[in-house]
Protein backbone atom coordinates (compact mmCIF):
# COMPACT_ATOMS: atom_id res chain seq x y z
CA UNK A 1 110.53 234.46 245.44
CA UNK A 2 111.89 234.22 241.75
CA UNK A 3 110.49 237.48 239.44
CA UNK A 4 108.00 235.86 237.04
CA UNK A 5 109.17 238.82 234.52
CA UNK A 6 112.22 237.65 234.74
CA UNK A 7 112.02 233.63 234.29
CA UNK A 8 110.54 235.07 231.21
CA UNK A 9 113.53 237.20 230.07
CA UNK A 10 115.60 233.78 230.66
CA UNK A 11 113.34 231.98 228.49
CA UNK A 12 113.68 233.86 225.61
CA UNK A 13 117.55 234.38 226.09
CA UNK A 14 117.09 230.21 225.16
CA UNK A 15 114.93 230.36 222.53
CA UNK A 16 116.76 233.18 221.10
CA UNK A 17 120.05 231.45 220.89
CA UNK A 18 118.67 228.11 220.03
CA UNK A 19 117.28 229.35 217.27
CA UNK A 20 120.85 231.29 215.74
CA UNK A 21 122.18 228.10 216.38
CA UNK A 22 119.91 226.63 214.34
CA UNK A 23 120.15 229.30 211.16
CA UNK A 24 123.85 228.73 211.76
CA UNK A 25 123.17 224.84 210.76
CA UNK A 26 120.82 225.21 208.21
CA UNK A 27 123.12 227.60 206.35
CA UNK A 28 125.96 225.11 205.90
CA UNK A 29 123.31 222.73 203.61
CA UNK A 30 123.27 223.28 200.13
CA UNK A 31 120.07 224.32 198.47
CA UNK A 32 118.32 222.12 196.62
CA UNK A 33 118.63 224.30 193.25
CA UNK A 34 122.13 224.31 193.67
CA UNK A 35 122.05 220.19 193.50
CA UNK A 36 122.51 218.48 189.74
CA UNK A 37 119.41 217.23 188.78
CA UNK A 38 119.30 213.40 187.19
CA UNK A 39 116.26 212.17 186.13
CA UNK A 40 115.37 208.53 187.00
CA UNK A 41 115.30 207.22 183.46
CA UNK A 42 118.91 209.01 182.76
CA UNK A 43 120.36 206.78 185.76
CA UNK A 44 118.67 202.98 184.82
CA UNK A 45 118.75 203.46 180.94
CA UNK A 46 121.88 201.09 179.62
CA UNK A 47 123.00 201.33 175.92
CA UNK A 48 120.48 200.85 172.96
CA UNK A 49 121.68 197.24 170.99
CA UNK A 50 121.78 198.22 167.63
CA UNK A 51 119.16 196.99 165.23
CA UNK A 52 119.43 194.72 162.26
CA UNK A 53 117.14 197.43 160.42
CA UNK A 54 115.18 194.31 159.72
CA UNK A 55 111.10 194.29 160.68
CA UNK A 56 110.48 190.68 158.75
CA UNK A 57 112.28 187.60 158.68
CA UNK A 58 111.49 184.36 156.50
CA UNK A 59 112.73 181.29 158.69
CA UNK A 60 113.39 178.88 155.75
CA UNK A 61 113.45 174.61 156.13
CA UNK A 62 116.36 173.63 157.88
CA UNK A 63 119.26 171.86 156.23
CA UNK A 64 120.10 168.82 157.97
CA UNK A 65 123.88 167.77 157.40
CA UNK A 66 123.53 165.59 160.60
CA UNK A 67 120.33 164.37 162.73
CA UNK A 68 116.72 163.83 161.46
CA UNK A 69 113.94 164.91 159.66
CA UNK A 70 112.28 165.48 163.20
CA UNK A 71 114.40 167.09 165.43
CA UNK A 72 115.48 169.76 161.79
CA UNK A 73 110.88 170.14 162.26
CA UNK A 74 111.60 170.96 166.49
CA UNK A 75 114.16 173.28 165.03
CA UNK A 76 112.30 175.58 162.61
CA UNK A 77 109.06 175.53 164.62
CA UNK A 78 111.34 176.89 167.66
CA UNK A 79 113.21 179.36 165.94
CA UNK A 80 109.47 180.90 164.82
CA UNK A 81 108.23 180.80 168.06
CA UNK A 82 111.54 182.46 169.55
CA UNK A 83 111.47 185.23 166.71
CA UNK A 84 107.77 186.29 167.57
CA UNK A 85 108.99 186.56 171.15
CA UNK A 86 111.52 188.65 170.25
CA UNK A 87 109.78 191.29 168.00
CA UNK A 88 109.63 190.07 164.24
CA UNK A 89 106.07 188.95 162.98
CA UNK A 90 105.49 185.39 162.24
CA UNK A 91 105.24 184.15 158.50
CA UNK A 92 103.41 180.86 158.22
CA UNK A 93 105.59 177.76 157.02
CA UNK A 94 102.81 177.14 154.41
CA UNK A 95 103.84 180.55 152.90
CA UNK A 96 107.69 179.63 152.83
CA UNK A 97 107.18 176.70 151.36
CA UNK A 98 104.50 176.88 148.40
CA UNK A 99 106.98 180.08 147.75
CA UNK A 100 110.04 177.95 147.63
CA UNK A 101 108.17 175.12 145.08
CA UNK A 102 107.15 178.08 143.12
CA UNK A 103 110.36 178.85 142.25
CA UNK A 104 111.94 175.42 141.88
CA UNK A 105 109.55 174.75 139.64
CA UNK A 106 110.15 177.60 137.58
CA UNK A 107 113.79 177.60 137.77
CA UNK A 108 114.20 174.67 137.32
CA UNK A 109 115.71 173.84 140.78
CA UNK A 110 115.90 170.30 142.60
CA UNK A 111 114.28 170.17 145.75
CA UNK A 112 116.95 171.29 148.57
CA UNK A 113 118.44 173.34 146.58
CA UNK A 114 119.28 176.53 147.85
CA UNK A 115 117.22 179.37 146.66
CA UNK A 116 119.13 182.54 146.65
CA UNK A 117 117.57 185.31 149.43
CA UNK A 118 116.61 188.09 147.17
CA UNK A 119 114.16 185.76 145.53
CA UNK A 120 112.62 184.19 148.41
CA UNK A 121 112.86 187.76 149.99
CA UNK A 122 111.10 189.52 147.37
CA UNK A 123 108.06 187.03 147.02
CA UNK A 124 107.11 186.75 150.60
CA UNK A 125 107.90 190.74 151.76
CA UNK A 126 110.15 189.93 153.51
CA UNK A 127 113.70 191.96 154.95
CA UNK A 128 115.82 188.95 155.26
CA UNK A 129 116.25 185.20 154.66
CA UNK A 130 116.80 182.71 158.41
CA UNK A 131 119.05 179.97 156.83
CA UNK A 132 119.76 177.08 159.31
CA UNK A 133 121.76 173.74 159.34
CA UNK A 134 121.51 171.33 161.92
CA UNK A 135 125.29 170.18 162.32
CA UNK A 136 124.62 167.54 164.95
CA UNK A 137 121.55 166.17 166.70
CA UNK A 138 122.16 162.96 168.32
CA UNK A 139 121.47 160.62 171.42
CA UNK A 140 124.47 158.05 172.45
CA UNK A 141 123.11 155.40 174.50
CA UNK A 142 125.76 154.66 177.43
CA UNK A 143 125.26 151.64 180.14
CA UNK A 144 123.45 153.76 182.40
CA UNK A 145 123.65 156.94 180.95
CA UNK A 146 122.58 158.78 177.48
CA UNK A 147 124.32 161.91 176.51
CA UNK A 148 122.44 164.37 174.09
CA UNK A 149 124.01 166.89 171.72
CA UNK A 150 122.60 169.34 169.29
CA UNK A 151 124.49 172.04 167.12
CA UNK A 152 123.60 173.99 164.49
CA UNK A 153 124.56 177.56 162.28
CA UNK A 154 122.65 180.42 161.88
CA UNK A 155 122.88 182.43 159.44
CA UNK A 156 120.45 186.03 158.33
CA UNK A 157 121.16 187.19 154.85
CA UNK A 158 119.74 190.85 153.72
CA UNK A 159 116.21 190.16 151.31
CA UNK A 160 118.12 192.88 149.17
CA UNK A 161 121.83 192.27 148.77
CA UNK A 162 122.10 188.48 149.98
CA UNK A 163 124.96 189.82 152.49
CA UNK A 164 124.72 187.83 155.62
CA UNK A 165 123.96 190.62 158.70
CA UNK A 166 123.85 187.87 161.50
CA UNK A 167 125.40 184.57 161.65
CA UNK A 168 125.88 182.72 164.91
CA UNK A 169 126.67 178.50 166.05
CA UNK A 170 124.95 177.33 168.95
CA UNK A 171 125.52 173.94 171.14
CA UNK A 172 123.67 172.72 173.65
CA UNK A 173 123.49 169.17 175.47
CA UNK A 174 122.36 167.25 178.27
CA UNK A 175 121.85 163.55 179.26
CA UNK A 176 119.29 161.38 180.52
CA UNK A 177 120.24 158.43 183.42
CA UNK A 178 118.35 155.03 183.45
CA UNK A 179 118.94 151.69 184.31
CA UNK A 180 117.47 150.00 181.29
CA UNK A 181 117.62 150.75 177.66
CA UNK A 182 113.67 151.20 177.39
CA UNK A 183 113.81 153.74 180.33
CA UNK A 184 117.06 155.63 178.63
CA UNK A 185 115.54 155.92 175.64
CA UNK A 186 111.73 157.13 176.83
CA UNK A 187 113.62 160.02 179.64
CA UNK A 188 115.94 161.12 176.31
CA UNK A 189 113.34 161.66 173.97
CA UNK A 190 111.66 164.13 176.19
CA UNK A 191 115.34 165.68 177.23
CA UNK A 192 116.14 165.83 173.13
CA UNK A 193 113.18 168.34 172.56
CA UNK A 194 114.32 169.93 175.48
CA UNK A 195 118.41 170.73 174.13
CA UNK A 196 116.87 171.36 170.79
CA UNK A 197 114.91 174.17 172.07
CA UNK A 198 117.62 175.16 174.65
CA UNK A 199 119.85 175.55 171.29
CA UNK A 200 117.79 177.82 169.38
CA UNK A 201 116.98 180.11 172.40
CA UNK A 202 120.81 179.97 172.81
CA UNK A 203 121.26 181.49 169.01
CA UNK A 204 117.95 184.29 169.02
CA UNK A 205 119.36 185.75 172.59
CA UNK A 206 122.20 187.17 170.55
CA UNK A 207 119.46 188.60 168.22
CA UNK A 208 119.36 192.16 168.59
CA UNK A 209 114.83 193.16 169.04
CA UNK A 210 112.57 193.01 166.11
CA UNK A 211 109.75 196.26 165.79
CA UNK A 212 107.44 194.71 167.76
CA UNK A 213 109.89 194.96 170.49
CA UNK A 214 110.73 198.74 170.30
């Protein structure tokens, strides 16, 4: 008959080397004090874009050199839109405007004519001048087929100095597929507001955030 006192003795010989074993393991892992610490925003933060240093931005009538009176409308009223969405406050078109025939009238200017930035700038508040011309905006109607094209330029001049600080040419185009000229022409007026928007989008993406964004 086996000693209880010793099945005992046994038992703890086990336990007793099972557990140097285990201080043996434990020692070889590092502490975590000894581990570099990185917080979470250190490791997904990426590079600040540099702001324009601009918090309000005048989005002046759009100079058509090629297109119509419409789609140069689709254009202004999108750029707006995409400029609130990316930070800088809206200023109404009515504001622009009655500013602009202000000072034609008392410069004497045609209408069109280009009004330099640091007046426009100065009247309305605001930190720089959206100048835009619509280079192309057309629909060519193919036999089964209508390709659609729109360009146009860009360009943010400084309220104070007139120097541009952003300038940028977009392009963007689709087409529309039909059998007959009515259903070409119905299918690309819809896909023409479309690559006029898709254009300006194109150009503010390159825009670096207004305030209201940071």
């Amino acid at each position: 008959m086996i000693n209880p006192r010793s099945i005992g003795f046994v038992c703890l010989l086990i336990l007793g080397a099972a557990f140097l074993q285990g201080c043996s393991t434990m020692a070889k892992i590092p502490l975590i004090k000894e581990l570099p610490f990185v917080s979470r925003a250190e490791e997904e933060s990426a590079p600040a874009t540099p702001g324009l240093g601009v918090k309000m931005i005048a989005v002046m009538p759009v100079d058509i050199r090629a297109g119509s009176a419409d789609a140069a409308k689709m254009v202004r009223e999108k750029l707006v839109q995409e400029l609130y969405f990316k930070g800088y406050p809206k200023i109404p078109f009515e504001l622009v405007d009655a500013a602009l025939s202000d000072i034609r009238n008392r410069e004497g200017h045609a209408p069109g004519t280009a009004v330099r930035p640091e007046v426009i700038g100065g009247m309305l508040g605001a930190d720089a001048v959206m100048y835009t011309t619509l280079l192309e905006a057309d629909t060519t109607y193919r036999y089964v087929y209508a390709p659609v094209n729109v360009r146009a330029l860009f360009e943010l001049r400084d309220a104070k100095t007139g120097d541009t600080i952003w300038k940028y040419e977009s392009h963007a185009k689709d087409r529309d597929y039909g059998v007959t000229r009515n259903s070409l022409e119905l299918g690309s007026t819809k896909i023409f507001e479309d690559v006029v928007y898709a254009a300006v989008k194109q150009a503010v993406e390159k825009i670096p955030d207004g305030p209201g964004m940071r």
